[in-house]
Protein backbone atom coordinates (compact mmCIF):
# COMPACT_ATOMS: atom_id res chain seq x y z
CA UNK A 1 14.63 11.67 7.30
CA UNK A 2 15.63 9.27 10.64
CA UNK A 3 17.74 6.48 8.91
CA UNK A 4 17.01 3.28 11.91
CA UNK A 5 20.10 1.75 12.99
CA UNK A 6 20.41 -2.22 11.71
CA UNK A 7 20.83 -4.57 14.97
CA UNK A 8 23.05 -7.60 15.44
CA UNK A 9 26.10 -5.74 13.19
CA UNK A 10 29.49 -7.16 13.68
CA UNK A 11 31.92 -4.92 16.24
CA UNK A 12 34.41 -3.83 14.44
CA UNK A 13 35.30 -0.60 17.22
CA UNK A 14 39.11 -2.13 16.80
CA UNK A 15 39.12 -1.10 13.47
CA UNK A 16 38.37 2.56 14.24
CA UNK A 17 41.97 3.90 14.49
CA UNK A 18 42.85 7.09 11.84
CA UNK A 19 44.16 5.63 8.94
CA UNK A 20 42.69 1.54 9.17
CA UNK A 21 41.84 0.67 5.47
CA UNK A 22 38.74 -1.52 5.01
CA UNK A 23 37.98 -3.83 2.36
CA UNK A 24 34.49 -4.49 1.43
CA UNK A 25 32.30 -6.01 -0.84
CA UNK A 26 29.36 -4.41 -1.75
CA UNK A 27 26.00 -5.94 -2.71
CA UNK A 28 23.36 -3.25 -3.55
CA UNK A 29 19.95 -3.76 -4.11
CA UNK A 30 19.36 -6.54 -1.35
CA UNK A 31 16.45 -7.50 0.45
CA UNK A 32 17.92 -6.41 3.60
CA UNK A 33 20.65 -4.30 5.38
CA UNK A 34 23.06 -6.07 7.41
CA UNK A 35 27.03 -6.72 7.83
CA UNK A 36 28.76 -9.84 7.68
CA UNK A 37 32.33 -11.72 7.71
CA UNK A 38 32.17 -13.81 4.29
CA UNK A 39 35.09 -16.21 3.62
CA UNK A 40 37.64 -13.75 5.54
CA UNK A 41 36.40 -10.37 4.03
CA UNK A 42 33.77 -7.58 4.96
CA UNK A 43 30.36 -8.33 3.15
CA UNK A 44 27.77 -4.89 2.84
CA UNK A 45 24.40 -5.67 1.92
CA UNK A 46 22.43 -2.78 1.10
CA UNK A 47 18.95 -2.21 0.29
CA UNK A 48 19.81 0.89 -1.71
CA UNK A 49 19.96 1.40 -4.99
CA UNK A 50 24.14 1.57 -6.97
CA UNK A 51 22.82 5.33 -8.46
CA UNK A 52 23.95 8.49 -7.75
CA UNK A 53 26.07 7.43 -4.72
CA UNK A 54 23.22 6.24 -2.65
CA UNK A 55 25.12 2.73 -1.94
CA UNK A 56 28.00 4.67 -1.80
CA UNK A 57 26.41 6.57 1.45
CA UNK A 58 24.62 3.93 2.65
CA UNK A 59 27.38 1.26 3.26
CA UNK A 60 28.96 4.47 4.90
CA UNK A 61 27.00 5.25 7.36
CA UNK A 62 26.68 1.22 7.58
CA UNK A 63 29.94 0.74 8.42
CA UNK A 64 30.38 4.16 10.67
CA UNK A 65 27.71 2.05 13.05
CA UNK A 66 29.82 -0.58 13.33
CA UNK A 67 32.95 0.97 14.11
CA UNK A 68 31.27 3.30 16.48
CA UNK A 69 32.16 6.33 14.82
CA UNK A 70 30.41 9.19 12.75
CA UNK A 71 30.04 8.61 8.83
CA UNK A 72 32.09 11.66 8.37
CA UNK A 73 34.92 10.02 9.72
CA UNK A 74 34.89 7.36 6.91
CA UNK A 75 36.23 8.35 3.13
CA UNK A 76 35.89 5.83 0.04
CA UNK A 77 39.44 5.42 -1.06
CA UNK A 78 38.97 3.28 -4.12
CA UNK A 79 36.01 1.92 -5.81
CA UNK A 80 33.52 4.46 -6.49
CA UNK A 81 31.66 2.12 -9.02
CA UNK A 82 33.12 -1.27 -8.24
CA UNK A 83 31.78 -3.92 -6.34
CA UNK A 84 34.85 -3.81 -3.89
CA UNK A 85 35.56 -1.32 -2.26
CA UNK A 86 38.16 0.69 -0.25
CA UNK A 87 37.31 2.21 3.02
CA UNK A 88 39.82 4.28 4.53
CA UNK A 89 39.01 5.91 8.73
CA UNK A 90 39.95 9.49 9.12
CA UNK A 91 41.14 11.32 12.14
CA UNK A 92 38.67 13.80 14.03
């Protein structure tokens, strides 16, 4: 299945050096898909369900856009089932 890419996300391509550690919130379950600054930290709104990783993925692959990079490059540090969570970018 083609996953559409969401327009008008934030550019965070500085952020894309190995190692950078991201800090997000994470709202699942939204009406829509989209990336935003929110009082100084990184707001993911999802449209996903928080079950069986599927949020998990989908603020991946969210975030990979953003940064310009493939989802593989991106690991969840801390967080698994928490709101806020730890993003961590990985080296080729």
């Amino acid at each position: 299945m083609a996953r559409a890419k969401v327009k008008n996300l934030p550019d965070l391509s500085e952020h894309a050096r190995p190692g950078q550690e991201l800090v997000v919130k994470v709202t699942p379950n939204a009406s829509r898909t989209c990336l935003v600054f929110n009082q100084g930290l990184l707001h993911a709104l999802v449209t996903v369900p928080p079950e069986h990783g599927k949020a998990n993925a989908a603020v991946t692959r969210l975030l990979a856009q953003a940064l310009g990079i493939a989802p593989s490059r991106i690991s969840l540090l801390r967080g698994q089932s928490s709101r806020q969570k730890t993003f961590r970018v990985e080296a080729n």
